[in-house]
Protein backbone atom coordinates (compact mmCIF):
# COMPACT_ATOMS: atom_id res chain seq x y z
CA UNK A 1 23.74 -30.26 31.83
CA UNK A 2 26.30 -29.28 33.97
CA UNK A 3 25.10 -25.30 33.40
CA UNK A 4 21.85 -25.99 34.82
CA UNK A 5 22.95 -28.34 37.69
CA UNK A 6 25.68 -25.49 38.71
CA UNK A 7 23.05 -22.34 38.23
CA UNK A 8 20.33 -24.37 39.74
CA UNK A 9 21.97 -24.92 43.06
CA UNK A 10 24.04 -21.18 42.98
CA UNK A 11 20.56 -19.91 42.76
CA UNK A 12 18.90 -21.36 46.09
CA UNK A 13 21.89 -20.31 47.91
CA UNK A 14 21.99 -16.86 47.40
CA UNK A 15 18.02 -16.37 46.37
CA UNK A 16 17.97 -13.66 49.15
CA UNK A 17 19.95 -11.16 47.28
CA UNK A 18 19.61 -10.95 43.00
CA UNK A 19 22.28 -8.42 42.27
CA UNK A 20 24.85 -11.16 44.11
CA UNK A 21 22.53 -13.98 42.67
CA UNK A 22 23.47 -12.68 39.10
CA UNK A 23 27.18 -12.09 39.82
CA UNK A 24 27.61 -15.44 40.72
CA UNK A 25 25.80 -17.28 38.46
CA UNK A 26 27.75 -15.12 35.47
CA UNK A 27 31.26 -15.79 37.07
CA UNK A 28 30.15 -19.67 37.49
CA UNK A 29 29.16 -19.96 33.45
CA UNK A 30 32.53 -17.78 32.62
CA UNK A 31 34.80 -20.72 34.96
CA UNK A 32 32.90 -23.68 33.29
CA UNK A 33 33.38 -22.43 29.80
CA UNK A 34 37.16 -21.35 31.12
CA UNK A 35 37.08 -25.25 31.77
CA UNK A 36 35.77 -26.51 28.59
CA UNK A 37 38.62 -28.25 26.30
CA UNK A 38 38.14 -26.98 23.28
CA UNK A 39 40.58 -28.16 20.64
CA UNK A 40 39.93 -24.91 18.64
CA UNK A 41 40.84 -21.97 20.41
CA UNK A 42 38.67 -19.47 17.94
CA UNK A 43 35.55 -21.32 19.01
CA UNK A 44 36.33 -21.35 22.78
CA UNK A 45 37.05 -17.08 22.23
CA UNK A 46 33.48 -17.55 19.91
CA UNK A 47 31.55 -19.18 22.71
CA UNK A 48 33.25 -16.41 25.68
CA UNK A 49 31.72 -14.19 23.96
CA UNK A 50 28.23 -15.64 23.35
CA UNK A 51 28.07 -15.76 27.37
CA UNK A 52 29.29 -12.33 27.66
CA UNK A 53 26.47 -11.06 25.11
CA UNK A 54 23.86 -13.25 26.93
CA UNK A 55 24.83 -11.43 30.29
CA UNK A 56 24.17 -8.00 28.68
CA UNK A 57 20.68 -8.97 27.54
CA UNK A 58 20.34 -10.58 31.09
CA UNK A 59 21.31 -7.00 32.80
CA UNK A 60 19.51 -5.20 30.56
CA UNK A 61 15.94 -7.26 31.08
CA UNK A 62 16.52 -6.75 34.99
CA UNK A 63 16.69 -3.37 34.58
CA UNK A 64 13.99 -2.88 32.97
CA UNK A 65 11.82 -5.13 34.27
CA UNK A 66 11.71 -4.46 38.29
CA UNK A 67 9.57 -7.18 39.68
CA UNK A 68 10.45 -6.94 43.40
CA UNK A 69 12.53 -6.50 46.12
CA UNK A 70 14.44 -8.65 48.31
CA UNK A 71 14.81 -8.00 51.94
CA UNK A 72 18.38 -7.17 52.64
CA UNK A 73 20.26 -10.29 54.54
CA UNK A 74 23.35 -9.87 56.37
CA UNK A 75 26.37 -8.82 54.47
CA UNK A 76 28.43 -11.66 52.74
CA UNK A 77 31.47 -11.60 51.03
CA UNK A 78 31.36 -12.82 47.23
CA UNK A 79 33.95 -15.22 47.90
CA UNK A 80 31.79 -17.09 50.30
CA UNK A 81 29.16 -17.62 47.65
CA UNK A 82 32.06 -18.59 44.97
CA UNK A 83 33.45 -21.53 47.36
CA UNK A 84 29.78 -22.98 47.66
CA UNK A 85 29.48 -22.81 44.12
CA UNK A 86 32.77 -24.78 43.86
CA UNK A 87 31.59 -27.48 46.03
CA UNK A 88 28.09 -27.72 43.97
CA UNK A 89 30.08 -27.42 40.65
CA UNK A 90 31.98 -30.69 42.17
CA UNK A 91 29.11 -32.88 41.98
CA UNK A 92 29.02 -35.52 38.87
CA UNK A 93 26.07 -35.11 36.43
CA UNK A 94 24.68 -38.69 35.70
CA UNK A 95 26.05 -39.53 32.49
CA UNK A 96 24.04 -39.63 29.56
CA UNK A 97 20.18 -38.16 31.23
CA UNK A 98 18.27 -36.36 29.28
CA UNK A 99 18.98 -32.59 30.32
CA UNK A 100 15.36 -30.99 30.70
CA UNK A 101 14.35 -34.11 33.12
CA UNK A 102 17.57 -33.99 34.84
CA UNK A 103 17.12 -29.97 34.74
CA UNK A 104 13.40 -30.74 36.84
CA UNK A 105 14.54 -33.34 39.19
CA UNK A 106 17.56 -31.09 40.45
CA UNK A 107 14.93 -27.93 40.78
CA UNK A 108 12.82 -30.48 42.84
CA UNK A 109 15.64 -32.02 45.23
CA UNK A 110 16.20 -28.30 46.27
CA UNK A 111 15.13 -28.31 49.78
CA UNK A 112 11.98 -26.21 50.87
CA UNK A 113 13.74 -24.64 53.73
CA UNK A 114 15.85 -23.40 51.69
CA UNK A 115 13.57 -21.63 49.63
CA UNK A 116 11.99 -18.12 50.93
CA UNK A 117 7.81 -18.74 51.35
CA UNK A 118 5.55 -15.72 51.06
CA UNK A 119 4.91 -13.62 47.85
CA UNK A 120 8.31 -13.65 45.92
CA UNK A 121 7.28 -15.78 43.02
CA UNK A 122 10.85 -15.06 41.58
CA UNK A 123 12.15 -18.15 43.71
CA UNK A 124 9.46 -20.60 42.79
CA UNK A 125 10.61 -24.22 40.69
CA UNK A 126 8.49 -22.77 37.26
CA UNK A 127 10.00 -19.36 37.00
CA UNK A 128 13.30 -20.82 37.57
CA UNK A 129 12.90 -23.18 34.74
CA UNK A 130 11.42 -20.76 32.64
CA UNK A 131 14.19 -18.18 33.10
CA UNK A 132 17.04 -20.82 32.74
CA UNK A 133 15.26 -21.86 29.25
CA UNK A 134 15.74 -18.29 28.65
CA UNK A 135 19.33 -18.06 29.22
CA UNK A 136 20.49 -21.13 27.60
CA UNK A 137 18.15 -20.34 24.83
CA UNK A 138 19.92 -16.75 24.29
CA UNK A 139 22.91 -18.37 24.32
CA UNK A 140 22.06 -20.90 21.26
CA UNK A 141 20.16 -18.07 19.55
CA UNK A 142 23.91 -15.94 19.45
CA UNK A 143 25.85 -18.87 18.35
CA UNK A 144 23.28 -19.57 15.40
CA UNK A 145 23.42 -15.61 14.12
CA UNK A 146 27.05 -16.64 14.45
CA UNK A 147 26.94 -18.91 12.35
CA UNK A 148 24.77 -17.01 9.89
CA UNK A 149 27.15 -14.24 9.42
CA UNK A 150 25.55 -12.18 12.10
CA UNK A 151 28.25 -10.12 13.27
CA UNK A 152 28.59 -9.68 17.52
CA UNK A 153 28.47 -6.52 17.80
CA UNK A 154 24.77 -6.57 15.86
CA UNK A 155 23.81 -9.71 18.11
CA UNK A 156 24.37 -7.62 21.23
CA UNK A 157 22.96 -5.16 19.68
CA UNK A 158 19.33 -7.04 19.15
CA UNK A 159 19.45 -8.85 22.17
CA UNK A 160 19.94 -5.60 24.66
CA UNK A 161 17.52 -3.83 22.47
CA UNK A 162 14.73 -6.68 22.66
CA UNK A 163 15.09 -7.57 26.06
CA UNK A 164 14.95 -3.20 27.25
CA UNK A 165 12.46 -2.59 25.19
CA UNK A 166 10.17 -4.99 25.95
CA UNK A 167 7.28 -3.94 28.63
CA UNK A 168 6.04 -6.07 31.41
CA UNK A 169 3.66 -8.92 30.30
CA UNK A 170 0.92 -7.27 32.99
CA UNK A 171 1.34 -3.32 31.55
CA UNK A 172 1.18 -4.29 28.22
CA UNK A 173 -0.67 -1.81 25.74
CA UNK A 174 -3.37 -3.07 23.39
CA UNK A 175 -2.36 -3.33 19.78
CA UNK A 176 -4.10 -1.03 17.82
CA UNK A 177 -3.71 -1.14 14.53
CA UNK A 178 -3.16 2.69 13.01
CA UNK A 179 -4.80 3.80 10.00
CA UNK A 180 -3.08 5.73 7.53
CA UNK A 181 -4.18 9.32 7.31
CA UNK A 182 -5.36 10.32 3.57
CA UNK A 183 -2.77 11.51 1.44
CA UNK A 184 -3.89 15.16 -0.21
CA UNK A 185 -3.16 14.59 -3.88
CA UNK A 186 -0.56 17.04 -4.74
CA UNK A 187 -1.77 19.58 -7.30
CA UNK A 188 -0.07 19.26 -10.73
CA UNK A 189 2.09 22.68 -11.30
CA UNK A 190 0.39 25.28 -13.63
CA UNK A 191 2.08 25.07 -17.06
CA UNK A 192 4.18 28.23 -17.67
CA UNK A 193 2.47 30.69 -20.31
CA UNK A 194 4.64 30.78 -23.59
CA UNK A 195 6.49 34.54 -23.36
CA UNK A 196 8.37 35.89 -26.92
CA UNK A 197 11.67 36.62 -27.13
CA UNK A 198 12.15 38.62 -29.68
CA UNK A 199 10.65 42.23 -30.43
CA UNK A 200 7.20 41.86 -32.48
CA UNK A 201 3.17 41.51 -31.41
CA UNK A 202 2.26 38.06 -31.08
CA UNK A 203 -1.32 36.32 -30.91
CA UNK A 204 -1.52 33.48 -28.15
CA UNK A 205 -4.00 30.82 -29.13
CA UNK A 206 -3.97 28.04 -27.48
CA UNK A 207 -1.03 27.46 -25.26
CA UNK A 208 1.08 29.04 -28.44
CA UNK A 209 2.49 32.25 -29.92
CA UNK A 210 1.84 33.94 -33.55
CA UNK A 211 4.05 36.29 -34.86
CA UNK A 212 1.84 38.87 -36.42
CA UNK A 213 3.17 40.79 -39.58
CA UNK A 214 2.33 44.60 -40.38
CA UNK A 215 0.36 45.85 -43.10
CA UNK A 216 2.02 47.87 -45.28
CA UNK A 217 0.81 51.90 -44.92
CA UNK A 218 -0.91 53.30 -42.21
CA UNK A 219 -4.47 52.01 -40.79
CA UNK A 220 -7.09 54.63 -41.68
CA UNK A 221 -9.08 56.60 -39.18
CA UNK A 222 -11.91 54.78 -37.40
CA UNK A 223 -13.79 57.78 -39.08
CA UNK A 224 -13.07 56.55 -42.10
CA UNK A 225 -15.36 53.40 -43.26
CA UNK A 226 -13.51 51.76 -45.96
CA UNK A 227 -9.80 51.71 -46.54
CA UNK A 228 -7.38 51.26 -49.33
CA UNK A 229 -7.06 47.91 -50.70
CA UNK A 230 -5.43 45.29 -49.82
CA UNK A 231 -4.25 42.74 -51.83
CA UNK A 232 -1.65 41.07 -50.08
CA UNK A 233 -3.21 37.54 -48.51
CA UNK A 234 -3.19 37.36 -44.39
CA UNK A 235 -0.11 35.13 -43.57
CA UNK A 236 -1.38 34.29 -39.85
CA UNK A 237 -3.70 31.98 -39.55
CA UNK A 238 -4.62 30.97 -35.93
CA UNK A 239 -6.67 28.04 -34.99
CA UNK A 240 -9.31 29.32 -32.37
CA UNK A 241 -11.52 32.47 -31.98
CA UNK A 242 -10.28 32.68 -27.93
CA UNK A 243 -6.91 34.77 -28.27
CA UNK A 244 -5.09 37.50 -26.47
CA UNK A 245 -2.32 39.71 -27.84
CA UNK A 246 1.49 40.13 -26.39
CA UNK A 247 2.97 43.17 -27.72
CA UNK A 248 6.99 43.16 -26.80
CA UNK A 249 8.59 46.70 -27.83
CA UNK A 250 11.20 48.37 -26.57
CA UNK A 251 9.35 51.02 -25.11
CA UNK A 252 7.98 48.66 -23.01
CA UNK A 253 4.78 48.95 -21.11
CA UNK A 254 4.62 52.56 -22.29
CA UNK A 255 2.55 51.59 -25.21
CA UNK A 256 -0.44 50.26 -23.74
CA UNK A 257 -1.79 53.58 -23.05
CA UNK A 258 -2.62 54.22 -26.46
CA UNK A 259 -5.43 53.21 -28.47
CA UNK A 260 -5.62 49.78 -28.82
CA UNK A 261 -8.73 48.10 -31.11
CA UNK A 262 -9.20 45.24 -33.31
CA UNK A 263 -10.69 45.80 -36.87
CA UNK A 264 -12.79 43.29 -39.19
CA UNK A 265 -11.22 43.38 -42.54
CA UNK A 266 -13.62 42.37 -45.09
CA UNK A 267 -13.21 40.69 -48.51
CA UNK A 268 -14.46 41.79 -51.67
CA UNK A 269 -16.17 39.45 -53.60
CA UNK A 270 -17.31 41.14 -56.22
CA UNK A 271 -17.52 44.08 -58.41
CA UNK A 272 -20.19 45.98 -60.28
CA UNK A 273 -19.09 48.18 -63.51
CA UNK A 274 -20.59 49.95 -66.47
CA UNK A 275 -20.36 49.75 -69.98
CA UNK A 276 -20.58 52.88 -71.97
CA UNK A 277 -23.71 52.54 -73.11
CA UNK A 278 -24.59 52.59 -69.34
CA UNK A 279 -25.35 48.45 -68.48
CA UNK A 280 -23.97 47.08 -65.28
CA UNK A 281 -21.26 44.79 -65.79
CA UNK A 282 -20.97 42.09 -62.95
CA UNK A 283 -17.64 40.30 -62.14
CA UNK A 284 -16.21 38.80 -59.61
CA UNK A 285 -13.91 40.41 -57.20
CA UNK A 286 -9.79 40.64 -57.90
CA UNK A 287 -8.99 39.28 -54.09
CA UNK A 288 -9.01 42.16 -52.44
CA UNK A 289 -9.63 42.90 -49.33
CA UNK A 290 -10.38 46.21 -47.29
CA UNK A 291 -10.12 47.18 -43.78
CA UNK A 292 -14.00 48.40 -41.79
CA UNK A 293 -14.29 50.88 -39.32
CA UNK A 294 -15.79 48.28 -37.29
CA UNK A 295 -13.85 47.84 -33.53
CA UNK A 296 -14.22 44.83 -31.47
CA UNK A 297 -13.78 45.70 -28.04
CA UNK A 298 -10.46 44.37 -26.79
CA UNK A 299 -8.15 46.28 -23.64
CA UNK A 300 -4.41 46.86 -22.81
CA UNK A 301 -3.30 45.72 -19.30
CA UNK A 302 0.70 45.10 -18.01
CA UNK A 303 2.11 41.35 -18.11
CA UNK A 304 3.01 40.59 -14.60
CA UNK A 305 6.15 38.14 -16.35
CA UNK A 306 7.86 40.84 -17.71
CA UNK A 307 7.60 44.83 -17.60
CA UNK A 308 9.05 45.27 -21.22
CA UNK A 309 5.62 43.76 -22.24
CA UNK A 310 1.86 44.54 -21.92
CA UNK A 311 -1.33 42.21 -23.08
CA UNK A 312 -4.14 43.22 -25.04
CA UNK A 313 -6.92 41.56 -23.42
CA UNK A 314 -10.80 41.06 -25.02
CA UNK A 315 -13.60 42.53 -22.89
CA UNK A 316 -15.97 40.00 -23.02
CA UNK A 317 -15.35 36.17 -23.53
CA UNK A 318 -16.80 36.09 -26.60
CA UNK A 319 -14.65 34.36 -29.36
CA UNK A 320 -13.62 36.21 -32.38
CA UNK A 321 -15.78 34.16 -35.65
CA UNK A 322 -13.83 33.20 -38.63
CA UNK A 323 -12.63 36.00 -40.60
CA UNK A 324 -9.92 38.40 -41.07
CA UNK A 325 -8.87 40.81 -38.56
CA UNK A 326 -6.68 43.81 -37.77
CA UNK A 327 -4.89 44.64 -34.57
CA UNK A 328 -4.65 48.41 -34.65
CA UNK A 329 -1.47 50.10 -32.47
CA UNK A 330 -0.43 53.19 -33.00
CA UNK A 331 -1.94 53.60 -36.04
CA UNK A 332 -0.38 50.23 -37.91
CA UNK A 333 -2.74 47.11 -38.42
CA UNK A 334 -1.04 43.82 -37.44
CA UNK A 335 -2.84 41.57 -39.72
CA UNK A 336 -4.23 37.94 -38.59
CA UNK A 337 -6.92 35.43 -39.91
CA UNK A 338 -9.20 33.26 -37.56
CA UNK A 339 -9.51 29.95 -39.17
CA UNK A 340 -12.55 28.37 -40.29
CA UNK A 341 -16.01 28.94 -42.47
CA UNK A 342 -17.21 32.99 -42.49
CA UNK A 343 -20.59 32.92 -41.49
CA UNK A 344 -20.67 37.11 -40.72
CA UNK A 345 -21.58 39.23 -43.70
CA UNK A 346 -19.59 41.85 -42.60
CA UNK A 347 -16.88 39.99 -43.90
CA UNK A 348 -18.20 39.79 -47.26
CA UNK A 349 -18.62 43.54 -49.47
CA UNK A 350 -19.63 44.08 -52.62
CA UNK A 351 -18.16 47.03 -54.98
CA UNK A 352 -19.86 49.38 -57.22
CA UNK A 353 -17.83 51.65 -59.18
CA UNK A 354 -19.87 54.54 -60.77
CA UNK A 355 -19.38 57.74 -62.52
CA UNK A 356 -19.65 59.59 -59.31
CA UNK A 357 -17.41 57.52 -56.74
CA UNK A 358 -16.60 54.00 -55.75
CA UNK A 359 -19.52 52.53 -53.13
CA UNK A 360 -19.38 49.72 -51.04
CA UNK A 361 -21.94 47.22 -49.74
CA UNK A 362 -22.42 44.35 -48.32
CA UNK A 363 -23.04 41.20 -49.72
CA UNK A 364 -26.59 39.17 -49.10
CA UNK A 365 -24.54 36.04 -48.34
CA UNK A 366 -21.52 36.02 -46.71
């Protein structure tokens, strides 16, 4: 109560100039909490600096916030303003009044010639109540963060930066509320293509790597239509009829420039033979199995990954049926067998041994 009775009449004295207004009115508060007999020294030292930390969010909102400008009065001394302060600090409060009425009825006992008339709305009775709310009410807002375990430093802190940053109630902006931009979903990475590491030709199916193995001797001549038997069992089997073909040497890339083809290797089913008195004899085949001079077009190109290796690459995106095949490099077959039912007769031959030769053909169902 005494605060606002002190302030209140500091004020109307030296309204005419607010830098000297504010200098008093922060030296009057420092003497009357000097004043105050506090048992406790830590919470006099704790309420010092409450004031102090109100004064900086005081400063700060006045610099911000330029409302107007006072005509400049003759020069006084600070001191001058400090003794009248004494002698309104020296009046009695009524004892026990309830401060905001008491707080109105000194505001309205200030007398009107006193106060400046025209348009400085800075030194009117409502402002002036309104800003002391303010004051005292940064001053309990402090002492409760206090209290909370707010440190002083970070009180200051949010007070100054409240108070500075806050714009003038008339050049406010409209709120408007911003809407997210959309959010490109990021691409998932491209899996990384399986690559062998170890020597050998490989068939990728699928995301995965065969190892091929070689067929013993050398592949015959595309000239040639039927080649020595086989009768050693295909020990790759690969799931799908899409594939491609790694070939890792250590000649490297080197090797693609020769002729590359894939061969159908066909399965004999059965055999025809003669007695001696000249009557076929029908049997079925021994599992056996020959390579065909029949190519499926397929293509060498380098493997960007790695120069030691080169693809092999089908022309057309047709999918290899089920059946037994033949990679052909250099003149060795790289055997491999497509999984699933043979549907091609060209799979399928049928053997006729006669006096004159061995003939193949083949059979009406594969």
């Amino acid at each position: 109560m005494e605060f606002a009775l002190v302030l209140a009449r500091t004020i109307d004295s030296v309204s005419a100039d607010p830098q000297q207004l504010r200098s008093a009115v922060y030296e009057l508060a420092r003497q009357k909490l000097q004043q105050l007999a506090h048992e406790d020294p830590t919470e006099k030292h704790r309420l010092m600096q409450a004031l102090e930390v109100a004064i900086e969010g005081v400063e700060a909102h006045t610099k911000s916030n330029v409302i107007e400008k006072f005509a400049v009065p003759p020069a006084r001394a600070l001191p001058a303003f400090l003794e009248a302060a004494g002698a309104a600090r020296r009046i009695e409060a009524p004892p026990r009044i309830d401060a905001e009425a008491a707080f109105v009825a000194t505001l309205d006992r200030v007398e009107p010639a006193k106060i400046p008339r025209g348009p400085r709305w800075s030194s009117s009775a409502p402002l002036r109540y309104v800003v002391m709310l303010a004051f005292f009410g940064l001053i309990a807002a402090v002492v409760l963060l206090q209290q909370r375990g707010v440190s002083l430093a970070a009180a200051r802190a949010m007070i100054a930066g409240t108070l500075a940053s806050a714009p003038p109630e008339t050049q406010r902006p409209a709120v408007v509320a911003a809407v997210p931009a959309p959010v490109a979903a990021a691409e998932p990475p491209a899996p990384r293509r399986p690559l062998p590491t170890a020597y050998g030709v490989y068939a990728e199916s699928g995301g995965k790597l065969y190892e091929l193995q070689l067929i013993q001797g050398r592949a015959p001549d595309p000239r040639v239509a039927i080649s020595a038997a086989i009768t050693r069992p295909s020990e790759t089997t690969l799931p799908d009829g899409h594939l491609r073909f790694i070939v890792f040497r250590r000649e490297g890339a080197g090797g693609a420039s020769d002729p590359i083809d894939v061969r159908l290797i066909a399965h004999v089913s059965q055999q025809t033979t003669f007695d001696p008195t000249g009557k076929p004899v029908v049997s079925p085949g021994d599992d056996t199995w020959v390579i065909r001079n029949i190519s499926i077009p397929f293509r060498a190109a380098p493997l960007k990954d790695d120069p030691q290796m080169f693809e092999v690459l089908p022309r057309d995106d047709a999918p290899l049926p089920p059946g037994r095949y033949a990679l052909i490099l250099k003149a060795q077959a790289y055997d491999f067998t497509v999984e699933g039912a043979v549907t091609d007769k060209r799979h399928c031959l049928q053997r006729l041994a006669a006096a004159n030769g061995v003939f193949y053909s083949e059979c009406e169902k594969p």
